[in-house]
Protein backbone atom coordinates (compact mmCIF):
# COMPACT_ATOMS: atom_id res chain seq x y z
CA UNK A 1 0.00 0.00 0.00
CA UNK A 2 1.73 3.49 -1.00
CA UNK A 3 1.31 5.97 1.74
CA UNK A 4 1.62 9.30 1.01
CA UNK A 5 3.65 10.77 4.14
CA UNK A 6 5.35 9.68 7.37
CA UNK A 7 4.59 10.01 10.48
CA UNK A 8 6.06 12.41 12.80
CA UNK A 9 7.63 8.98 14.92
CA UNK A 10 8.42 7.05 11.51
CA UNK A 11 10.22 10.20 10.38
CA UNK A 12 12.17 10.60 13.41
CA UNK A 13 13.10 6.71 13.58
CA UNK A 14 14.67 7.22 10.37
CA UNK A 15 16.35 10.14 11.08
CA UNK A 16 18.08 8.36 13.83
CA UNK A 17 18.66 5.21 12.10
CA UNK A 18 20.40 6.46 9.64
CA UNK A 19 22.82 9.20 12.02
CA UNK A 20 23.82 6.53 13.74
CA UNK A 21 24.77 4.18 11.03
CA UNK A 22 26.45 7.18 9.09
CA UNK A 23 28.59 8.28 12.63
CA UNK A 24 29.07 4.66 13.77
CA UNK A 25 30.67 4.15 10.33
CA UNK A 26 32.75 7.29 10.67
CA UNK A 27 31.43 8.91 7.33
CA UNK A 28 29.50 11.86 8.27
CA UNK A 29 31.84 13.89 6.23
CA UNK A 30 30.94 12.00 2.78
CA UNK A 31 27.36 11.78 4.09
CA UNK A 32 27.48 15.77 5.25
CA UNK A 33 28.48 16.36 1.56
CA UNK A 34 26.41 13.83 -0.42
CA UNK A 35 23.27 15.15 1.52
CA UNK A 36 23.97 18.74 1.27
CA UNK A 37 24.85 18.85 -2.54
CA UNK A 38 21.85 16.81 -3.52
CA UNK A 39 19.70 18.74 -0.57
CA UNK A 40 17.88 20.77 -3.55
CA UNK A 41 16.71 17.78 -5.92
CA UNK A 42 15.80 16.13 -2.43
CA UNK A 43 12.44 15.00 -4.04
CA UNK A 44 13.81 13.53 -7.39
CA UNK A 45 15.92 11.66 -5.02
CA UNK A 46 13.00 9.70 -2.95
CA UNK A 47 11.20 9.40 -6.67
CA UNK A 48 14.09 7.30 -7.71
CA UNK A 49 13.82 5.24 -4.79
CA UNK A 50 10.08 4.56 -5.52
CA UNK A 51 11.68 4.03 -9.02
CA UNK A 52 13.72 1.52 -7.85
CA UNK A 53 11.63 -0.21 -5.22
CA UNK A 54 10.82 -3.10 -6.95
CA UNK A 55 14.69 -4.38 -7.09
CA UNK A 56 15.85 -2.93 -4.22
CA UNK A 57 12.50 -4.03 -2.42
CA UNK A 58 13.26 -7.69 -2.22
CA UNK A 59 16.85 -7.15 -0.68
CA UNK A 60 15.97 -4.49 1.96
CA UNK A 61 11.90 -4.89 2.44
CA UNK A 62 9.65 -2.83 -0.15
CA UNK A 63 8.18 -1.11 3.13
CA UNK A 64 11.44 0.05 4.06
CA UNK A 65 12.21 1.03 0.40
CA UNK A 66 8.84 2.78 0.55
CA UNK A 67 9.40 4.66 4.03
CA UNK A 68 13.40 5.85 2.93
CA UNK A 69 11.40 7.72 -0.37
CA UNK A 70 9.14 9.23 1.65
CA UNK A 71 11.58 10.60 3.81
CA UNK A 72 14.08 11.81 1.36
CA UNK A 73 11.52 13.58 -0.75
CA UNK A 74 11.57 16.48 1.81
CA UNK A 75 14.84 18.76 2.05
CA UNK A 76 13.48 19.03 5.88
CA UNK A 77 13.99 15.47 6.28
CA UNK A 78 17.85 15.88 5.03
CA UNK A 79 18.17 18.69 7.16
CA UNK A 80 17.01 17.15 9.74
CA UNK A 81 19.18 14.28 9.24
CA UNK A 82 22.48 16.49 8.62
CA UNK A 83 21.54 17.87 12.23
CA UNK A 84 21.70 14.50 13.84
CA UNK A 85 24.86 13.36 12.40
CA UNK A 86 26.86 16.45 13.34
CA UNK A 87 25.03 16.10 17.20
CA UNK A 88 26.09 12.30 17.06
CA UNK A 89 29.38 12.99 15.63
CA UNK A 90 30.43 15.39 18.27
CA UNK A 91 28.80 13.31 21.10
CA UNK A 92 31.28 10.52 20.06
CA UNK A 93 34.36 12.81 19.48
CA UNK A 94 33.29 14.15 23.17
CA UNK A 95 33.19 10.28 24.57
CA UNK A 96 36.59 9.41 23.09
CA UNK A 97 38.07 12.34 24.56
CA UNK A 98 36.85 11.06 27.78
CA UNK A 99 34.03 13.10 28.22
CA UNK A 100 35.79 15.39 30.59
CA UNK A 101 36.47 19.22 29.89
CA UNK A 102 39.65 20.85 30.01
CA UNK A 103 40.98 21.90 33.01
CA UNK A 104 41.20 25.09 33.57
CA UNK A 105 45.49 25.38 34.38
CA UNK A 106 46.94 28.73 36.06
CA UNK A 107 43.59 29.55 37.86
CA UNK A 108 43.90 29.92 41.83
């Protein structure tokens, strides 16, 4: 059944599905620039995924296929998207640095 839009908790569970894999993988800078060049033809880019369902839809689940067109037909939902990866990305760098801030040398 084709749907027409996502839900406000579909969109979101995408969004962070997809940040996560993209920072976990340590490629937010290929994904920063992928998304942002192709931000303005956003909805030619979730028509090709409809386009492209059918083969696609029996590797990764033509709901799934259906759901990642939806989302990337709004240049909201990339935005969105570019948003979590940077807030992921520095979480981690934070982590790895211990979490801790710097100390503050020479004060009394």
């Amino acid at each position: 059944m084709l749907r027409d839009e996502l839900t406000a908790e579909q969109r979101d569970e995408i969004t962070e599905k997809l940040a996560q894999r993209v920072v976990k993988r340590r490629l937010e800078s290929v994904a920063t620039l992928f998304l942002e060049l192709n931000k303005p033809i956003a909805f030619i880019g979730g028509q090709a995924l409809l386009v492209g369902a059918p083969i696609f839809g029996t590797l990764f689940g033509y709901e799934n296929m259906q759901r990642l067109a939806l989302y990337f037909q709004s240049p909201e939902n990339v935005e969105r998207l570019l948003v979590r990866i940077e807030e992921l990305s520095q979480e981690r760098d934070a982590q790895e640095k211990g979490g801790a801030e710097p100390s503050a040398e020479g004060s009394p």
